[in-house]
Protein backbone atom coordinates (compact mmCIF):
# COMPACT_ATOMS: atom_id res chain seq x y z
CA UNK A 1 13.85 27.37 5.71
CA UNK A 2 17.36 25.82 5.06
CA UNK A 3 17.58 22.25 4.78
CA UNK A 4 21.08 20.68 3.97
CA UNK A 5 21.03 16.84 3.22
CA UNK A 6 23.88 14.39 4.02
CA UNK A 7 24.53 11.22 2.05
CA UNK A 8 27.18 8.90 1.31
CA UNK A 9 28.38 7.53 4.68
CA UNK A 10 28.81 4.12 5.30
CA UNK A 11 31.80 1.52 6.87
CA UNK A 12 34.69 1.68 4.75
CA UNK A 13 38.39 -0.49 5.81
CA UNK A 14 41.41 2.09 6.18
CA UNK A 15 42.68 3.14 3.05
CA UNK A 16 39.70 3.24 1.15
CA UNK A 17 37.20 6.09 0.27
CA UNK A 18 33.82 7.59 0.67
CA UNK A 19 32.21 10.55 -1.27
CA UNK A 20 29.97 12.74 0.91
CA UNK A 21 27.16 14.59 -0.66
CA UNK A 22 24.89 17.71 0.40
CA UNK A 23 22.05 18.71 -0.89
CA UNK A 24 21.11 22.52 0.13
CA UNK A 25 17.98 24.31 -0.16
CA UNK A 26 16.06 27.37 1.32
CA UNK A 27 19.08 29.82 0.76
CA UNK A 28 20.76 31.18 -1.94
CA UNK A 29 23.62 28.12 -1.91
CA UNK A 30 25.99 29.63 -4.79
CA UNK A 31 26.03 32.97 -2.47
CA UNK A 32 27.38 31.06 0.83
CA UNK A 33 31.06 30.34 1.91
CA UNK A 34 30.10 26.43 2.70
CA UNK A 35 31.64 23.64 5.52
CA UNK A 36 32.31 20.42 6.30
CA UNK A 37 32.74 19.27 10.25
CA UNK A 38 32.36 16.26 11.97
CA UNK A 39 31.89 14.62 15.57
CA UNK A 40 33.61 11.77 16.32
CA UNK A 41 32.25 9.60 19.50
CA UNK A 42 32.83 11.32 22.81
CA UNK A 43 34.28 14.50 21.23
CA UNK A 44 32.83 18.05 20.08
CA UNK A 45 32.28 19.14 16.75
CA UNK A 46 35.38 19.55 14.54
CA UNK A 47 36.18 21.90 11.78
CA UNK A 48 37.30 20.27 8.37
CA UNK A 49 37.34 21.87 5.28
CA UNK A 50 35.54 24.80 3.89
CA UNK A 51 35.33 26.32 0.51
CA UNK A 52 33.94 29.82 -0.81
CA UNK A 53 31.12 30.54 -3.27
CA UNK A 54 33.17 30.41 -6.55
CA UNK A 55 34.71 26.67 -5.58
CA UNK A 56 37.79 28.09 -6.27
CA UNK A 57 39.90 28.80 -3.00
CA UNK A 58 39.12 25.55 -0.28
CA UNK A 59 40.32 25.14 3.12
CA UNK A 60 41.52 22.14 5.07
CA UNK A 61 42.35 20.91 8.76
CA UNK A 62 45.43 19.57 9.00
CA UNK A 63 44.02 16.45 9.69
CA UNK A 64 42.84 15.44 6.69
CA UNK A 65 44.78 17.98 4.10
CA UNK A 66 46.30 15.80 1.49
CA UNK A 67 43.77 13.11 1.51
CA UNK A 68 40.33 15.01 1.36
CA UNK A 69 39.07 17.02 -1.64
CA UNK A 70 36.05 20.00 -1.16
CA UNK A 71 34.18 21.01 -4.08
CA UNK A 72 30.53 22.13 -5.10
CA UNK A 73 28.66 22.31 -7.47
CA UNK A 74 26.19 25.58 -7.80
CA UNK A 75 23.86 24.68 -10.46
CA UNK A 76 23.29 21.84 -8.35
CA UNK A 77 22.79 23.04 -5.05
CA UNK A 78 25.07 20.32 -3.83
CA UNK A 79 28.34 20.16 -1.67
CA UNK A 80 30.82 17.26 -1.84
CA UNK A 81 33.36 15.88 0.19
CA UNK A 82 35.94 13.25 -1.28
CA UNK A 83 37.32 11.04 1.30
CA UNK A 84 40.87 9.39 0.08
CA UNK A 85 43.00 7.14 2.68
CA UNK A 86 40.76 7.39 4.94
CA UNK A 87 41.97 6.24 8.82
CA UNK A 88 40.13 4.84 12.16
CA UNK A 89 40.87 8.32 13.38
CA UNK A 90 38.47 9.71 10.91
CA UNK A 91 35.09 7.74 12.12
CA UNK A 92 32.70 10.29 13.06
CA UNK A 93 29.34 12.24 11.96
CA UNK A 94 30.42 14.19 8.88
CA UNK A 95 27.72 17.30 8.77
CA UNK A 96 27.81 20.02 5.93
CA UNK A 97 26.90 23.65 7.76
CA UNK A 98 26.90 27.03 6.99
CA UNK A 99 29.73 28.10 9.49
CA UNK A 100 32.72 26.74 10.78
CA UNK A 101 31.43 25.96 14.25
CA UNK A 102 28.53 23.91 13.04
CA UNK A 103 25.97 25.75 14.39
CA UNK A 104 23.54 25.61 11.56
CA UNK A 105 24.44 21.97 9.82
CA UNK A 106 21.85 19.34 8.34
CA UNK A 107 21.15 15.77 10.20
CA UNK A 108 24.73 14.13 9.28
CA UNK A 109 26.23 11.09 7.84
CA UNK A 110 27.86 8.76 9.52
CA UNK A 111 31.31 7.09 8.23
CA UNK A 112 33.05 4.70 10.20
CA UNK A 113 36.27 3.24 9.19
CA UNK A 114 37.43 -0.12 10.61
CA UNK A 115 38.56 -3.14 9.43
């Protein structure tokens, strides 16, 4: 059965930073191209970085390009997700999943960012 666990959330002021951790199990983890998305209140999920087995080539939205950092670690199991200069905009769920849509993610983490 896969399981992916969340951690690391919390209420941060803008400008500061969160790391996001998650814990896989139940697949082969070092195997899988692996995401981050989030839902922020009101709205649908939303794509936001992704990164492939190796760790070496990683993806971004837009959004947060510049000021988030993907990585993984395979020995670990675990996917991370530095938050830098963070922004209101960026309150939401944050979910690791094993596609881009979301459709298999774990039970999330919620960061909000607010002063």
């Amino acid at each position: 059965e896969v399981q992916l666990l969340e951690s690391g959330g919390g209420l941060v002021q803008p400008g500061g930073s969160l790391r996001l951790s998650c814990v896989a199990s139940g697949f082969t983890f070092s195997s899988y191209l692996m995401y981050w998305v989030r839902q922020a209140p009101g709205k649908g999920l939303e794509w936001v970085s992704s990164i492939d087995p190796s760790g070496i080539s990683t993806f971004y939205a837009d959004s947060v390009k510049g000021r988030f950092t993907i990585s993984r670690d395979n020995v670990k199991n675990t996917l991370y997700l530095q938050l830098n200069s963070l922004k209101t905009e960026d309150t939401a769920i944050y979910y690791c999943a094993l596609d881009a849509s979301g459709a298999v993610r774990g039970q999330g983490t919620q960061v909000t960012v607010s002063s």
